[in-house]
Structures are given as structure tokens and as C-alpha cells.
Protein backbone atom coordinates (compact mmCIF):
# COMPACT_ATOMS: atom_id res chain seq x y z
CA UNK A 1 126.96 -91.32 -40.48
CA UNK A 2 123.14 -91.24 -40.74
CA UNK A 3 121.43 -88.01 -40.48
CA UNK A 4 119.66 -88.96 -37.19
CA UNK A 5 123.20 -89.61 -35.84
CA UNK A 6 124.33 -86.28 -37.24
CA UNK A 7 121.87 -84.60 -35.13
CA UNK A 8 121.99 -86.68 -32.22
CA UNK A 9 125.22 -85.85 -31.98
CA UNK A 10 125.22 -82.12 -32.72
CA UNK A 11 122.19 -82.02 -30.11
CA UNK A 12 124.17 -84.67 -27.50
CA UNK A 13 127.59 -83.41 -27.36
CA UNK A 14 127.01 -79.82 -26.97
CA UNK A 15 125.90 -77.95 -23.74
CA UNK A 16 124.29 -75.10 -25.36
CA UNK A 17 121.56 -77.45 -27.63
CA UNK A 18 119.79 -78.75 -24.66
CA UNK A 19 120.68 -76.28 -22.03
CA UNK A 20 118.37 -73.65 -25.21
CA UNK A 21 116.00 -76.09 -25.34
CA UNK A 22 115.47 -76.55 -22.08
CA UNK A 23 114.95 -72.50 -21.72
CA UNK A 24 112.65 -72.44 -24.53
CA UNK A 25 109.95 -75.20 -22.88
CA UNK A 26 109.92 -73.11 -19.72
CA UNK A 27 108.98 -70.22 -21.63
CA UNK A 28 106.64 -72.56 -23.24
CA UNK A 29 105.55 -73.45 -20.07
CA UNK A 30 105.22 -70.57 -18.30
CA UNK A 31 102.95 -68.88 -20.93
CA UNK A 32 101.01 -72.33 -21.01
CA UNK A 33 100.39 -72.18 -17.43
CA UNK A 34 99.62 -68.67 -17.21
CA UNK A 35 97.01 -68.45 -20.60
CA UNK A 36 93.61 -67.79 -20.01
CA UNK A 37 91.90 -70.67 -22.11
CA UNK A 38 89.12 -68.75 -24.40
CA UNK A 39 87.22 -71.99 -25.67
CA UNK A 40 88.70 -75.44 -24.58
CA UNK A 41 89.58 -77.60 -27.45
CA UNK A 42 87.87 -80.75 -28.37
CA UNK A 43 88.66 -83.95 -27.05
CA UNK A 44 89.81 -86.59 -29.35
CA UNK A 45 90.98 -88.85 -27.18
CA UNK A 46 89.73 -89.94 -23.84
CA UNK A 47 92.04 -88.23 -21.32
CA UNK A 48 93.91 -86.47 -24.09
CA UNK A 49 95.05 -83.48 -21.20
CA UNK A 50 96.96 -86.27 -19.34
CA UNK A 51 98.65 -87.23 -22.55
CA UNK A 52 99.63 -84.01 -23.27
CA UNK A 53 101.30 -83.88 -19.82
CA UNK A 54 103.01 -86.62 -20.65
CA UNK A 55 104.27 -85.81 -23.42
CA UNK A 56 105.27 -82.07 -22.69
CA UNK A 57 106.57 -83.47 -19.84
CA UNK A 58 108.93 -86.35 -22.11
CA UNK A 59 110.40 -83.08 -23.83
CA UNK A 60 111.54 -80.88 -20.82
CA UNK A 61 112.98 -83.96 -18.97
CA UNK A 62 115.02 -85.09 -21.86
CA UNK A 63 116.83 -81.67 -22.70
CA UNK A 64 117.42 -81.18 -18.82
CA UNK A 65 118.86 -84.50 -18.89
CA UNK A 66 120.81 -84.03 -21.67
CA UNK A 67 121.86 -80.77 -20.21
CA UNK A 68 122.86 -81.79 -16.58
CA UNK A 69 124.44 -84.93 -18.73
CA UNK A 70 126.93 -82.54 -19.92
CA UNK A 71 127.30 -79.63 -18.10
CA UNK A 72 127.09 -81.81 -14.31
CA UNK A 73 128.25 -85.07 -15.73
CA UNK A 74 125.68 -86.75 -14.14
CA UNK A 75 124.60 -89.93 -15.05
CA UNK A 76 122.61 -93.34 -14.03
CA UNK A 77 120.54 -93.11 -11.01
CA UNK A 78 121.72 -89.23 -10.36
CA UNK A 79 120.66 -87.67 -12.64
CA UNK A 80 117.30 -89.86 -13.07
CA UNK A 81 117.03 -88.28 -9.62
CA UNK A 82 117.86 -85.08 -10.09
CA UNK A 83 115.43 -84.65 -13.21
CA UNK A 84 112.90 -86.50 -11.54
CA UNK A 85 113.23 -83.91 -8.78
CA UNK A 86 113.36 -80.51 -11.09
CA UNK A 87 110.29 -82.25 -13.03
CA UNK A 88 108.21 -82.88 -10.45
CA UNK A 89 108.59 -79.72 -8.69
CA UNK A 90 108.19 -77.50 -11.98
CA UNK A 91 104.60 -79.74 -12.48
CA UNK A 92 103.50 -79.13 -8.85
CA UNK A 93 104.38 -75.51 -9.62
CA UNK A 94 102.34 -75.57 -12.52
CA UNK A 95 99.44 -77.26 -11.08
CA UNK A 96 99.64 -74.98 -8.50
CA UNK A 97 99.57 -71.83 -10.36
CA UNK A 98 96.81 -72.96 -12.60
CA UNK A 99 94.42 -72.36 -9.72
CA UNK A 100 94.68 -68.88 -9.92
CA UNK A 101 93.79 -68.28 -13.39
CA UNK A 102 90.55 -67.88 -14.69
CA UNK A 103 89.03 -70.96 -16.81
CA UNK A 104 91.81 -73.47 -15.58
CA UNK A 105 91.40 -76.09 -12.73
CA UNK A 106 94.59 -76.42 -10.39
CA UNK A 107 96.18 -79.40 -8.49
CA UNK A 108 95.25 -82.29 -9.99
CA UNK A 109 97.17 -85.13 -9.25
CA UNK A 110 96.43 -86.78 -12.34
CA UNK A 111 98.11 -84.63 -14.58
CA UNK A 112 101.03 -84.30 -11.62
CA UNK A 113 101.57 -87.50 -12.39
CA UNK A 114 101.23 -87.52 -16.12
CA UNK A 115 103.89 -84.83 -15.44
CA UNK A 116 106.12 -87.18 -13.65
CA UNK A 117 105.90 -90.34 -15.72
CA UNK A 118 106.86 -88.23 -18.65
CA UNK A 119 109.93 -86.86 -17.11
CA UNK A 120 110.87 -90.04 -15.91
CA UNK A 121 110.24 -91.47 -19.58
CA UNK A 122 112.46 -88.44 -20.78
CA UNK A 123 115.49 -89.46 -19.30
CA UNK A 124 115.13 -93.21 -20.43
CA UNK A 125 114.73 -91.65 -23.79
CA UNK A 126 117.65 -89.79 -23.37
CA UNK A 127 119.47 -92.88 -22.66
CA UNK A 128 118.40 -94.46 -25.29
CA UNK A 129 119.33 -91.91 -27.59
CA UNK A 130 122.82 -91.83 -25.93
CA UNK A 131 123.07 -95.50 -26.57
CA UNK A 132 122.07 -95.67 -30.03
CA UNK A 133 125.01 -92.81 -30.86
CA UNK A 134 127.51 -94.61 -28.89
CA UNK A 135 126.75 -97.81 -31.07
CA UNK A 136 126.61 -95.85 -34.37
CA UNK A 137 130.00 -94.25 -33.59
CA UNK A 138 131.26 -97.91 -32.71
CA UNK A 139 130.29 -99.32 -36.32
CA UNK A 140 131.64 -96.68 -37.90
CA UNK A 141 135.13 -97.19 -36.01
């Protein structure tokens, strides 16, 4: 078994891993929303904010996927749904609260939706992932 297998399925087949993770990126995101920026860091990229969404987003929605995967045994369309929900709501929530603090700018839909296509891109990743164990344990069978 291949490392990457090794820790997909340590990470995959056990509540706790995601279900943590999970709790540590809405720490992550709650003291990311709630920061006061003091200088606003260089652009490298043109719309380099909304990639950061997505990306941030790609990480939350794939350990609460994996997590509902397990501990709600949802799967398929469900749980796309369910993450998709959770997701979207937290990034409204976010882009709501950013409005209040000083030096941020609140509801923009842009980054809601970088927020939303990152989730949704999280739990095909998850799949994927899920897949590619399933067909390593197979060979190895």
C-alpha cells in the first residue's frame, strides 16, 4: 500500500480525522473573518481573493464531506446537498460578518460564489479520493 493510500485511508475511514479538521477550518475561519487586515497583501494574481475562496472553500467542504460520509452515511446527491447547503450558508455568514469589521468589504457575491464552487469542488474531490482508495484496496486484493 502506497503512502498516499495509507493516509487516505487513515484520514477516510475514521470519523474523528475529518470531523478535527473540519473544527480546525472554522476556527480558521472565524479568526479569518473576524481579523482586522493591517496592510492588504499584494496581488499576484488577478483576482487572487476569489481564488483563495475557492480554495479555502475546497478544504472545509471536503472534511465535512468526509465527515457527514461517515458519521451520516450520506452519500451521492445527499450529501453534495447537504455540504452544498452548510457551505454556502457558512460563506454568506462570512460575507456577512465581514461588513462589520474595519478594513474589510462585506457581501460580495463574487467571493460567495468562489465560496460555493469550492465546496461543491470539495466534495467531487472527496469522491475522487474515495474512488482512488477503493481501487487501490481492489489491486491489492
Amino acid at each position: 500500500m502506497s503512502i498516499l493510500s495509507r493516509v487516505l485511508d487513515f484520514t477516510l475511514n475514521r470519523p474523528a480525522v475529518p470531523t478535527i479538521l473540519f473544527g480546525i477550518w472554522l476556527v480558521i475561519l472565524y479568526h479569518v473573518s473576524n481579523s482586522v487586515p493591517t496592510e492588504m497583501p499584494k496581488m499576484l494574481v488577478p483576482q487572487q481573493d476569489k481564488i483563495l475562496h475557492f480554495v479555502f472553500f475546497l478544504g472545509g467542504a471536503t472534511t465535512l464531506a468526509a465527515s457527514l460520509r461517515l458519521l451520516a452515511k450520506l452519500q451521492g446527491i445527499p450529501l453534495l446537498l447537504a455540504v452544498a447547503l452548510v457551505m454556502g450558508l457558512l460563506g454568506a455568514l462570512d460575507e456577512y460578518n465581514q461588513q462589520f469589521i474595519p478594513g474589510r468589504s462585506g457581501l460580495s457575491l463574487e467571493d460567495w460564489l468562489a465560496d460555493i464552487t469550492g465546496a461543491l469542488t470539495g466534495v467531487l474531490l472527496l469522491r475522487f479520493l474515495v474512488a482512488k482508495l477503493q481501487t487501490e484496496e481492489i489491486k491489492e486484493a
